[in-house]
N, C-alpha and C. Protein backbone atom coordinates (compact mmCIF):
# COMPACT_ATOMS: atom_id res chain seq x y z
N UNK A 1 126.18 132.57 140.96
CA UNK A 1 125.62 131.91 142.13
C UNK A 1 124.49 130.94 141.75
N UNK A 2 123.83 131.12 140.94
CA UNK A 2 122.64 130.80 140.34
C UNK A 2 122.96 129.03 139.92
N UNK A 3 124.06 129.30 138.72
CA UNK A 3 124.52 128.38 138.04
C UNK A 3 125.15 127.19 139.52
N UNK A 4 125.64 127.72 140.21
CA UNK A 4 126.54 126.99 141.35
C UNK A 4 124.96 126.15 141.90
N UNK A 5 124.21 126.71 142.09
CA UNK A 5 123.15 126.24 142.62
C UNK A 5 122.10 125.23 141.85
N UNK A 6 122.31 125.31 140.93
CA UNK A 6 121.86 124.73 139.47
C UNK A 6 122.54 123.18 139.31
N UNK A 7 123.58 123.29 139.89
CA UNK A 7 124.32 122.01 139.45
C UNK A 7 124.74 121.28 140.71
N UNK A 8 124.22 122.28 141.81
CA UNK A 8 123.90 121.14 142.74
C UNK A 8 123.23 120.64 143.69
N UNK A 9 121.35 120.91 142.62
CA UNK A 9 120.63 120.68 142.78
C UNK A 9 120.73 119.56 141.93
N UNK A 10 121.40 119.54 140.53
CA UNK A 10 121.45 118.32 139.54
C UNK A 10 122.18 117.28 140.07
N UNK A 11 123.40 117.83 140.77
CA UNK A 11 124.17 116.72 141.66
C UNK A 11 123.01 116.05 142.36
N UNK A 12 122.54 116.47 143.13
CA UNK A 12 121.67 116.14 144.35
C UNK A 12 120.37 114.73 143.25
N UNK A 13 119.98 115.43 142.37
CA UNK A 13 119.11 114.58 141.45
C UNK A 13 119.51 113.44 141.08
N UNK A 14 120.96 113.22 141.16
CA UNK A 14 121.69 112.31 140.00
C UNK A 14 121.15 111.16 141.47
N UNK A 15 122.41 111.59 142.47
CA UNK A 15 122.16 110.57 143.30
C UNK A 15 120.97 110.55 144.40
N UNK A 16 120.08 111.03 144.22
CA UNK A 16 118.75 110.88 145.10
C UNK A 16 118.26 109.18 144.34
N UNK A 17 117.57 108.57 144.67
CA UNK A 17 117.31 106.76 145.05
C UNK A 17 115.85 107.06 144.71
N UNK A 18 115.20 106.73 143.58
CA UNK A 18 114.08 107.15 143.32
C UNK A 18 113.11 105.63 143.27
N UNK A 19 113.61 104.71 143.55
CA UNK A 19 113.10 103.45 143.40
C UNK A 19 112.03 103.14 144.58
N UNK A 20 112.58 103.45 146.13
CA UNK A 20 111.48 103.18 146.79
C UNK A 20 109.91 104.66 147.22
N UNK A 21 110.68 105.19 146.02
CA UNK A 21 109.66 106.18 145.87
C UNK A 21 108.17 105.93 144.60
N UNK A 22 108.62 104.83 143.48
CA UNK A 22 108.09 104.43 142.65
C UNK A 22 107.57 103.38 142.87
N UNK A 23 107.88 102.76 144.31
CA UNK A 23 107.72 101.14 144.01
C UNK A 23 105.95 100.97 144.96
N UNK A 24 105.14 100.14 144.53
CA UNK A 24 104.11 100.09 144.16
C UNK A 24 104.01 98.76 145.06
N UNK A 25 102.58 98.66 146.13
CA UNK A 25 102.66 97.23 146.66
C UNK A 25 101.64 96.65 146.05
N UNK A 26 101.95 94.96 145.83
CA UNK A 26 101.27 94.26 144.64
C UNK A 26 99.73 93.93 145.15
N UNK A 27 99.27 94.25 143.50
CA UNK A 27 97.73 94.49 143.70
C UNK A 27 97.27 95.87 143.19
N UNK A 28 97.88 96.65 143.18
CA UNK A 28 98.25 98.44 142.87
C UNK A 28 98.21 98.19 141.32
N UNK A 29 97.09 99.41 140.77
CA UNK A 29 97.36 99.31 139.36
C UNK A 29 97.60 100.36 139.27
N UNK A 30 98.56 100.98 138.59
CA UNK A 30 99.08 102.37 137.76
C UNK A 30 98.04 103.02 136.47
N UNK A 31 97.72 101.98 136.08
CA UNK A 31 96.56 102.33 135.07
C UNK A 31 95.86 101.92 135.39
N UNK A 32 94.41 102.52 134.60
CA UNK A 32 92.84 102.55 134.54
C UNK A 32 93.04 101.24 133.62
N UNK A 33 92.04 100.07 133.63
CA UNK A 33 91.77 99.06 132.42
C UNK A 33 91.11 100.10 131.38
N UNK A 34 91.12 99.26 130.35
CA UNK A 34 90.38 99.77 128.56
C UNK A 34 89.33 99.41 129.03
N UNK A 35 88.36 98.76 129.53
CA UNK A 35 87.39 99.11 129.50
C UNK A 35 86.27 100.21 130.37
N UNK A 36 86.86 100.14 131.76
CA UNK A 36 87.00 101.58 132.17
C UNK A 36 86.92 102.70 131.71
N UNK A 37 88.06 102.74 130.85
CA UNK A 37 88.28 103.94 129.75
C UNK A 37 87.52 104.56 128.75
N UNK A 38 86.81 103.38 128.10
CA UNK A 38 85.85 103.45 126.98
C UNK A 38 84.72 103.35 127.39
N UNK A 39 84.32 103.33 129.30
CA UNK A 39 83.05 103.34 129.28
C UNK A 39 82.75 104.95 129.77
N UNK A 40 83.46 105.73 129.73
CA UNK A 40 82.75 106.87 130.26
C UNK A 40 83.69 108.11 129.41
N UNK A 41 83.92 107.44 128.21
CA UNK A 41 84.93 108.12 127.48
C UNK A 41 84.16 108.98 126.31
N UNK A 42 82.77 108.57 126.33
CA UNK A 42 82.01 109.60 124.83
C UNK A 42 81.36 110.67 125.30
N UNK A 43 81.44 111.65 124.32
CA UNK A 43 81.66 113.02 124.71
C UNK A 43 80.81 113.88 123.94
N UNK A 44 79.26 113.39 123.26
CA UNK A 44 79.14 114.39 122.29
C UNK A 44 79.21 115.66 121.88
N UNK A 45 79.39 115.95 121.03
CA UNK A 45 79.86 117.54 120.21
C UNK A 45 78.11 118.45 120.37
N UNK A 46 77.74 117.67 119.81
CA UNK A 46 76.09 118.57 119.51
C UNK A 46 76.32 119.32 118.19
N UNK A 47 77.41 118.90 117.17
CA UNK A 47 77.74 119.00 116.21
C UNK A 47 76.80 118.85 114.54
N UNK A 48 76.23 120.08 113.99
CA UNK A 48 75.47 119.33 113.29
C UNK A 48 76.06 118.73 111.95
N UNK A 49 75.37 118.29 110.91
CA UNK A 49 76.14 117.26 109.62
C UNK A 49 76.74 118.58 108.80
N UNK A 50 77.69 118.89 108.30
CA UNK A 50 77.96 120.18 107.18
C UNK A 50 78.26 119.25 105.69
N UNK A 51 77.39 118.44 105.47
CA UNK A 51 77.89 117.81 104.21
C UNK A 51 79.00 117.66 103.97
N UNK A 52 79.71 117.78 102.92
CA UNK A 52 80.88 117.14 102.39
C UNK A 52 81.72 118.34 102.43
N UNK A 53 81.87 118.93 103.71
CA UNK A 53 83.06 120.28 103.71
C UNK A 53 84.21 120.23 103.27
N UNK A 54 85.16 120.89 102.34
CA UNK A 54 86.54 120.64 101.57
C UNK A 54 87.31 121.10 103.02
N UNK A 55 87.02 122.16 104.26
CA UNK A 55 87.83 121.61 104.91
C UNK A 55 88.03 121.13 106.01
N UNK A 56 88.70 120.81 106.84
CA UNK A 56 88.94 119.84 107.72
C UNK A 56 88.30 120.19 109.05
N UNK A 57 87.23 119.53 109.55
CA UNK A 57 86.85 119.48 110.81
C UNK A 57 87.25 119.98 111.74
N UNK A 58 87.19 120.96 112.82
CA UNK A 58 88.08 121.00 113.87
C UNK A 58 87.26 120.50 115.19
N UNK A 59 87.75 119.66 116.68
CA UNK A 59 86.88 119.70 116.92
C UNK A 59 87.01 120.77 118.13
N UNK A 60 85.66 120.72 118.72
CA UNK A 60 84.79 122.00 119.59
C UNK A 60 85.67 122.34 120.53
N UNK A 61 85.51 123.47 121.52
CA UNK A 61 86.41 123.13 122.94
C UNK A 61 85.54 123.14 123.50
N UNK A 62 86.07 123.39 124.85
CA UNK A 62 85.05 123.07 126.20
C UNK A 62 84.02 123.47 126.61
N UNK A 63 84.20 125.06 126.31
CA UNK A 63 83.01 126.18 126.09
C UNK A 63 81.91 125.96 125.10
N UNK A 64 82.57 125.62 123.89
CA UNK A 64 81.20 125.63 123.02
C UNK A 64 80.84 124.23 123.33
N UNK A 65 81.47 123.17 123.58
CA UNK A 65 80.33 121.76 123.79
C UNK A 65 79.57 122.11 124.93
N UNK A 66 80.23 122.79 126.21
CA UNK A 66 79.08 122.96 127.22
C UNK A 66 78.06 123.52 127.18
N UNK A 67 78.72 124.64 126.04
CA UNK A 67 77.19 126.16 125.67
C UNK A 67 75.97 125.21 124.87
N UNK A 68 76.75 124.56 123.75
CA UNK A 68 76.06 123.11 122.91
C UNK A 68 75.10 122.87 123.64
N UNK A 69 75.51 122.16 124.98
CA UNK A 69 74.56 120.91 125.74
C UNK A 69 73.38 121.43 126.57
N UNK A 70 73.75 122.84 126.98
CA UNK A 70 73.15 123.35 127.87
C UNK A 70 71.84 123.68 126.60
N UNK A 71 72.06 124.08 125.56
CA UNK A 71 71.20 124.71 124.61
C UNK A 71 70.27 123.60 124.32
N UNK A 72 70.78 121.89 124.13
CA UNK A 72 70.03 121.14 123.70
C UNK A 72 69.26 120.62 124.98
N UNK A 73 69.69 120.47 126.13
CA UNK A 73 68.94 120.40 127.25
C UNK A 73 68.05 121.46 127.41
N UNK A 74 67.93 122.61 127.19
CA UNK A 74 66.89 123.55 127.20
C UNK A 74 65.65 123.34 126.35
N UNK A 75 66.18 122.89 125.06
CA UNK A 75 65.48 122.67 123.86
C UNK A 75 64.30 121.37 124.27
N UNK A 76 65.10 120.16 124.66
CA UNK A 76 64.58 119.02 125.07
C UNK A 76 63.39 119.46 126.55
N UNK A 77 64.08 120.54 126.72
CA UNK A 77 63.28 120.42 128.18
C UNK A 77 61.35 121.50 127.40
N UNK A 78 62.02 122.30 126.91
CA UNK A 78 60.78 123.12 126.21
C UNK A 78 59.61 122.58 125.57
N UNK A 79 59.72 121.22 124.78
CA UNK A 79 59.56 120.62 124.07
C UNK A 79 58.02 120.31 124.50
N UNK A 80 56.70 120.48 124.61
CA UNK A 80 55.14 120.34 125.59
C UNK A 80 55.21 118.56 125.36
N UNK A 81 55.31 118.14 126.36
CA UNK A 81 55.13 116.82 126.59
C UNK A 81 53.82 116.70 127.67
N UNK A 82 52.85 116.05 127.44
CA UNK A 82 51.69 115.36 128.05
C UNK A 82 51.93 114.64 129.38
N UNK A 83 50.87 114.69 129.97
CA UNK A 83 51.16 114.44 131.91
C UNK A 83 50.44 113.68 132.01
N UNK A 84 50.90 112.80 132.29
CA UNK A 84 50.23 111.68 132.31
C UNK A 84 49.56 111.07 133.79
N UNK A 85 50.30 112.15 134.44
CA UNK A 85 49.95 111.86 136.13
C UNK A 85 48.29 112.73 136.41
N UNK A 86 48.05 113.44 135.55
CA UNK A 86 46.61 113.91 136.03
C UNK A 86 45.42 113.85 134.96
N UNK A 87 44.27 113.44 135.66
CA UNK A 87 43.97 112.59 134.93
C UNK A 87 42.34 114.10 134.16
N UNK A 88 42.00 114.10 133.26
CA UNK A 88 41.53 114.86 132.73
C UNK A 88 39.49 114.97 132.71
N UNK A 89 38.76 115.51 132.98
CA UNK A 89 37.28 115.66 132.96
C UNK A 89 36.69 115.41 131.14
């Protein structure tokens, strides 16, 4: 039954008209431009230098760059910076 149903759902695919389902009114871009792309495309690691490692880099996933960022934003934030808004005796 399965198979019967299988092939004519594929029937059904062959001749379904997929053109005014794709078709696009002009002015419509399908893609993002390259520069678009490359402007919000860098991602740092928070990766530090390991010298000349024999082996191959892997890079981070999602978890450790976020755990990364959150750590260096903490760091940056700890950091005693001077106030410049009050003014001293």
């Amino acid at each position: 039954m399965s198979k019967i149903l299988l092939l004519l759902f594929c029937a059904l695919m062959i001749f379904a008209d997929t053109q005014p389902v794709l078709a696009n009114p002009p002015g419509v871009f399908l893609f993002r431009s390259k520069a678009r792309i490359t402007e919000g495309s860098h991602m740092p690691n928070y990766k530090k230098y390991r010298g000349n490692s024999r082996h191959k880099a892997r890079k981070l996933g999602v978890y450790k760059r976020w755990r990364l960022r959150c750590k260096a934003k903490h760091k940056a934030h700890k950091i005693a910076q001077p106030r410049t808004s009050r003014t001293t005796l």
